[in-house]
Structures are given as C-alpha cells and as structure tokens.
N, C-alpha and C. Protein backbone atom coordinates (compact mmCIF):
# COMPACT_ATOMS: atom_id res chain seq x y z
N UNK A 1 -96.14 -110.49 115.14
CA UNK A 1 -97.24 -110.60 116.08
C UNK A 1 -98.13 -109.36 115.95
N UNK A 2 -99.67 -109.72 116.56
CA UNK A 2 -100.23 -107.90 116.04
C UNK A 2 -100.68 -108.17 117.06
N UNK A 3 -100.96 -106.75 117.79
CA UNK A 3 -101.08 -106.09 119.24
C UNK A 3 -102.24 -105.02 119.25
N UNK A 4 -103.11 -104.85 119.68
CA UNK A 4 -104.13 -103.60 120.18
C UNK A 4 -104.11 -103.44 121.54
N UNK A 5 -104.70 -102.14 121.53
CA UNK A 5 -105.13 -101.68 122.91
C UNK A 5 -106.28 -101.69 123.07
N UNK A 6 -106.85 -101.30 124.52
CA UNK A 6 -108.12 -101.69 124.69
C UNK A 6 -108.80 -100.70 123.93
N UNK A 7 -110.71 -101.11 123.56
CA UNK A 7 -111.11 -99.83 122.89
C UNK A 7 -111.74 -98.62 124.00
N UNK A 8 -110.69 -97.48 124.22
CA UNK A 8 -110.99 -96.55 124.56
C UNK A 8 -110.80 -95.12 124.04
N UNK A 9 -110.64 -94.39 122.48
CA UNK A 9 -110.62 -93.66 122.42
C UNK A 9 -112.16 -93.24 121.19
N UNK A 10 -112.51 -92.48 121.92
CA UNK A 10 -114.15 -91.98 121.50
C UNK A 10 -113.90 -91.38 120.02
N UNK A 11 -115.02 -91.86 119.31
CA UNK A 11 -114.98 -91.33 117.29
C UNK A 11 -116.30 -91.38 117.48
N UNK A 12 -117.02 -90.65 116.80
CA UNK A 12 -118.35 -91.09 116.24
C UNK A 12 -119.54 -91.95 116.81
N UNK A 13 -119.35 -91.35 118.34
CA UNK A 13 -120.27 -92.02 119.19
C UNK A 13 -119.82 -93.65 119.66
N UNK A 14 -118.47 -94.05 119.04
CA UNK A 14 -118.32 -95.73 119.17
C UNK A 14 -116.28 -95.44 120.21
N UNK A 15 -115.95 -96.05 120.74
CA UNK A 15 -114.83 -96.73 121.35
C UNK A 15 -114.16 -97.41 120.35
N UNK A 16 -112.73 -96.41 120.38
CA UNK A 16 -112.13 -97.61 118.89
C UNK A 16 -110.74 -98.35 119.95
N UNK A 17 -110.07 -99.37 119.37
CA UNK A 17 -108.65 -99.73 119.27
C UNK A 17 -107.62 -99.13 118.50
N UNK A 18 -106.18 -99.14 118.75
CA UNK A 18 -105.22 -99.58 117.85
C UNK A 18 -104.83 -100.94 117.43
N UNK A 19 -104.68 -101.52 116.29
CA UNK A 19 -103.97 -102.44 116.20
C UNK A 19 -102.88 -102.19 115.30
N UNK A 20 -101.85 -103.03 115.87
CA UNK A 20 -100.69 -102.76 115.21
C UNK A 20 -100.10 -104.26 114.64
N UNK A 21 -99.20 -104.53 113.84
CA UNK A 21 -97.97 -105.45 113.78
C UNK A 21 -96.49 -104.94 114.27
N UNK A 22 -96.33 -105.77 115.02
CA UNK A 22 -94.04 -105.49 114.77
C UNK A 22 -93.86 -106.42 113.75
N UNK A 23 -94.69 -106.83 113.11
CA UNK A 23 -93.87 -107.40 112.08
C UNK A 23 -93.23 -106.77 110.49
N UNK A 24 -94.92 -106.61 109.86
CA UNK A 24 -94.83 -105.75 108.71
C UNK A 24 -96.00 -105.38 108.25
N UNK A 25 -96.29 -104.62 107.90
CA UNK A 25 -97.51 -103.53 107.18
C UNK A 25 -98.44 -105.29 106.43
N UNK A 26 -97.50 -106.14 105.76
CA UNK A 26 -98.08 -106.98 104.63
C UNK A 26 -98.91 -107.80 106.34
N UNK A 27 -98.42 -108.31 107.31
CA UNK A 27 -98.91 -108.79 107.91
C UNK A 27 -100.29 -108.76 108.82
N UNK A 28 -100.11 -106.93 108.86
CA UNK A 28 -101.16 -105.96 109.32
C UNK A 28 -102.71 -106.31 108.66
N UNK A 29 -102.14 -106.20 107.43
CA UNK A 29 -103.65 -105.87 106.54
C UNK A 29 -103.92 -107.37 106.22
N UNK A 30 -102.94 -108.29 106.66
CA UNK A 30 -103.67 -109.64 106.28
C UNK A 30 -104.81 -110.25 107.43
N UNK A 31 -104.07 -109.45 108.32
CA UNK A 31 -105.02 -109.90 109.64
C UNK A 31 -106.31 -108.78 109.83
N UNK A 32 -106.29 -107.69 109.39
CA UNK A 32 -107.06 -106.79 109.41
C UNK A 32 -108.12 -107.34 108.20
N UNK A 33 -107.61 -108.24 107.24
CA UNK A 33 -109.03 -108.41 106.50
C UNK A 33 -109.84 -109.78 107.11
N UNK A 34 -108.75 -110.47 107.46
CA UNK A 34 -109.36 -111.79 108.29
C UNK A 34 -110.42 -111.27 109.61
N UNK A 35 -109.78 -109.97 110.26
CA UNK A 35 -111.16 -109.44 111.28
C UNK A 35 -112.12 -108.84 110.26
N UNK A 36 -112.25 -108.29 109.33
CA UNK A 36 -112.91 -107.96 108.62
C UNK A 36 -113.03 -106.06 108.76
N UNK A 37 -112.04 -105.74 108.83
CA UNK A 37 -111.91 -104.41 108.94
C UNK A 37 -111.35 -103.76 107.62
N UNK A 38 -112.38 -102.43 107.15
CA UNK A 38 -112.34 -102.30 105.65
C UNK A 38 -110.37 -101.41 105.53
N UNK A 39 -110.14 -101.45 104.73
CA UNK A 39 -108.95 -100.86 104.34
C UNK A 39 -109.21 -99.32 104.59
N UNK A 40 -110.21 -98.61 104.90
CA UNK A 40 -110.52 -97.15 105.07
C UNK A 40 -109.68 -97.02 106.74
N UNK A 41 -109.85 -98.31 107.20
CA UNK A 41 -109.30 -98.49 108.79
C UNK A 41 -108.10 -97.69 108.95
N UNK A 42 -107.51 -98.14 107.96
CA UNK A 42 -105.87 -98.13 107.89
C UNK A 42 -105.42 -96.66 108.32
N UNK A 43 -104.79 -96.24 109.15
CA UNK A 43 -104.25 -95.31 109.37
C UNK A 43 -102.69 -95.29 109.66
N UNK A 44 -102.04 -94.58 108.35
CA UNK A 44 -100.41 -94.53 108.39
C UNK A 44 -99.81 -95.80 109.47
N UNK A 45 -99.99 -96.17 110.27
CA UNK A 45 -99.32 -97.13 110.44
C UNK A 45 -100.12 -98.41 111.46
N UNK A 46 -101.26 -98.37 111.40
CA UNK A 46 -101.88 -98.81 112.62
C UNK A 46 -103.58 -98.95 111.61
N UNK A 47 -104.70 -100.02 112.46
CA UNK A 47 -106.16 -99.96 112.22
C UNK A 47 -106.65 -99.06 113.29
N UNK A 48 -107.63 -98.25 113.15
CA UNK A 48 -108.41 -98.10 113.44
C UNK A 48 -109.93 -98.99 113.80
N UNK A 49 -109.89 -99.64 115.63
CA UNK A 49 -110.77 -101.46 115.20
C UNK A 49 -111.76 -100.71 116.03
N UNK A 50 -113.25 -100.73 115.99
CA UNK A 50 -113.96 -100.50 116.83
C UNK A 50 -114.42 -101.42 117.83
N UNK A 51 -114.87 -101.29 119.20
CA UNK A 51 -115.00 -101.84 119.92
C UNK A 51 -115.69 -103.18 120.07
N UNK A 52 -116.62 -103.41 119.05
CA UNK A 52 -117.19 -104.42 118.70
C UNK A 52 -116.62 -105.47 118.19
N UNK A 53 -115.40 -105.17 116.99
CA UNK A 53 -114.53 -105.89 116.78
C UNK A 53 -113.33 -106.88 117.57
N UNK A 54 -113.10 -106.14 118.53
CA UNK A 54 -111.80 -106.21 119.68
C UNK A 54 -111.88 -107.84 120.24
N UNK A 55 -113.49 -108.09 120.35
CA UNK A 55 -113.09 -109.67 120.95
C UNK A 55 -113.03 -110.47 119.85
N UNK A 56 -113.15 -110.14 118.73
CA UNK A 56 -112.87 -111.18 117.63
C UNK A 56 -111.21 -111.41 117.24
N UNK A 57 -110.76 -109.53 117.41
CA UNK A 57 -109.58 -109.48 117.20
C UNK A 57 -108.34 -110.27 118.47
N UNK A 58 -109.30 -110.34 119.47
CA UNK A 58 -108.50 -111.04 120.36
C UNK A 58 -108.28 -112.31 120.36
N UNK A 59 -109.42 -113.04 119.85
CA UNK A 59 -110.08 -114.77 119.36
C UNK A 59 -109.16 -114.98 118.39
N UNK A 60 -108.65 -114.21 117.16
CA UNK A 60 -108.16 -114.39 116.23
C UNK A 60 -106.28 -114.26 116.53
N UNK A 61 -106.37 -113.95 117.22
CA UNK A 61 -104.70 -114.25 118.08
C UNK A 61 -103.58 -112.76 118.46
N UNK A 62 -104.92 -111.76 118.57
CA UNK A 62 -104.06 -109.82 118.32
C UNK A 62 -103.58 -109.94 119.97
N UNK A 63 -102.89 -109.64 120.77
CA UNK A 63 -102.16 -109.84 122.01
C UNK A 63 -102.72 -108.22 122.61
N UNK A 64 -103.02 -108.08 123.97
CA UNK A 64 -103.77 -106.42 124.18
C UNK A 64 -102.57 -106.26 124.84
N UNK A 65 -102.57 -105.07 124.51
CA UNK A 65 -101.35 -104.31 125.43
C UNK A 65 -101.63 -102.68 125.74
N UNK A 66 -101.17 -101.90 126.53
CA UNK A 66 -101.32 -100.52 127.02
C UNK A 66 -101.63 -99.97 125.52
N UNK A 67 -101.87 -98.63 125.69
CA UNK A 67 -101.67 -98.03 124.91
C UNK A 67 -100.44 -97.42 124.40
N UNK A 68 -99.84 -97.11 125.39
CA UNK A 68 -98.28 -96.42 125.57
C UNK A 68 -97.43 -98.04 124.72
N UNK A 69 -97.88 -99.34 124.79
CA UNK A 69 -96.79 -99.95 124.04
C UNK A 69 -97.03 -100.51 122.94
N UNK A 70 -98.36 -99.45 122.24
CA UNK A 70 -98.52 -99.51 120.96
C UNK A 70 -97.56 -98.54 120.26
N UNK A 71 -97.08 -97.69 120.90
CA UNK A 71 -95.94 -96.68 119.98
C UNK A 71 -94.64 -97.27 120.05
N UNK A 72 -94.62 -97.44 121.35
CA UNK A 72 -93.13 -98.55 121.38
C UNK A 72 -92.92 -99.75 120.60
N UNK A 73 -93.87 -100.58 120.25
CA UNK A 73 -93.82 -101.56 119.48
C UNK A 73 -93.41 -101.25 118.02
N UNK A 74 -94.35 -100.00 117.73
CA UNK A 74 -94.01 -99.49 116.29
C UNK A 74 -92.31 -99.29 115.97
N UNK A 75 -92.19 -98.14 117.14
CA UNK A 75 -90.94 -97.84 117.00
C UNK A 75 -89.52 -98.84 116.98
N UNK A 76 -89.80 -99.53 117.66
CA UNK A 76 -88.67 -101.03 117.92
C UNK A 76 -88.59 -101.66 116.86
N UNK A 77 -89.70 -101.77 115.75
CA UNK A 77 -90.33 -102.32 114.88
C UNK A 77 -90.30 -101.77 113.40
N UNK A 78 -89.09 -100.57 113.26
CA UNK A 78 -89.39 -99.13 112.53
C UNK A 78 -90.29 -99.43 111.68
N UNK A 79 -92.17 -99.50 112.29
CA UNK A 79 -92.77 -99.22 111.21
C UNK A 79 -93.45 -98.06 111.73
N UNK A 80 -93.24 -96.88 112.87
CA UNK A 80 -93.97 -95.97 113.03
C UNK A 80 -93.93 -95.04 111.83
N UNK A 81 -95.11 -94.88 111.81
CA UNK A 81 -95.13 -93.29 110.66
C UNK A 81 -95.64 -92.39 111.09
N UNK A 82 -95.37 -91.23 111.73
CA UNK A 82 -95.87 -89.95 112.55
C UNK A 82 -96.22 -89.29 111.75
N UNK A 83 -97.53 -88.46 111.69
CA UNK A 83 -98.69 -87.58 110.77
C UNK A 83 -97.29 -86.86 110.02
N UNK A 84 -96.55 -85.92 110.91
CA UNK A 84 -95.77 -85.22 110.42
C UNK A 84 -94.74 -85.44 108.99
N UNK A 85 -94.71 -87.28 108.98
CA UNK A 85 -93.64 -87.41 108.41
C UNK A 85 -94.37 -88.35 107.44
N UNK A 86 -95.79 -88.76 107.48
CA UNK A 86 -96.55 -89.11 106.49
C UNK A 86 -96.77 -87.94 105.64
N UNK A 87 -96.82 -86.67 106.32
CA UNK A 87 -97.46 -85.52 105.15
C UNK A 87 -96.67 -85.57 104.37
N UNK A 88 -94.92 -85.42 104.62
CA UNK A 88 -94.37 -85.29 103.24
C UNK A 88 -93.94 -86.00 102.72
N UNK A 89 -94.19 -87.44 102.70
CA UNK A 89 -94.28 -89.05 102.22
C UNK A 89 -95.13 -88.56 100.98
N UNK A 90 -96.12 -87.83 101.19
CA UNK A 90 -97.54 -87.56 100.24
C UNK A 90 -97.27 -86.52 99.05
C-alpha cells in the first residue's frame, strides 16, 4: 500500500509530502511514475510529492496518514533508510 502525509513541509517556496510504500521500493517508484514524479524525487526511502501533486496522489489510491506514521510504516516495513546509514551504504 503507499501512504503520504499531508503537504506541509516548506522547500523552495512550494509545500511538499512524503510518500512512502510498506510494501517495496519496486512498488514505490511504480506508483511514483504513474503520479508522474521525476526519479530526482526519490529520497533514500520515501518521494519527495509537492503539493500540487497530493490530490492526484490521493485519486490514484496513496492512503494520507500523520506524519509521525510515515516513519512507523517504514520501520514495520524494514524499508527505512536513515541519512546516517545511507551515507555509508554510499
């Protein structure tokens, strides 16, 4: 299933989302190209969706949830990847 939060955290003058999967990364980016969000989105484990996007992503079947149970989902889900533990992935 893939999940966002609402868009409230400020970038570049715009309101973005998280979206996530508990399912799998392959599932993530299949739905992330069907919203049409470029692969630059992608951040270690999650999109980066801007606010404009969000009601499409919701039309298209993404479920909203807190923000707080976008980390929990990851984690339940072991697909979190924390900056820390992406750096030395790299």
């Amino acid at each position: 299933m893939l999940y966002l939060d609402e868009p409230r955290v400020p970038w570049r003058g715009r309101l973005w989302s998280h979206l996530v999967s508990d399912v799998s990364y392959a599932e993530l980016h299949a739905f992330a190209e069907a919203l049409g969000a470029p692969r630059r989105g992608f951040d270690r484990d999650h999109y980066d969706i801007p606010a404009e996007r969000f009601p499409v992503a919701v039309w298209l079947g993404a479920r909203v949830v807190p923000s707080r149970e976008i980390v929990r989902l990851l984690r339940a889900a072991d697909l979190r990847r924390p900056k820390h533990l992406a750096r030395r992935a790299a």
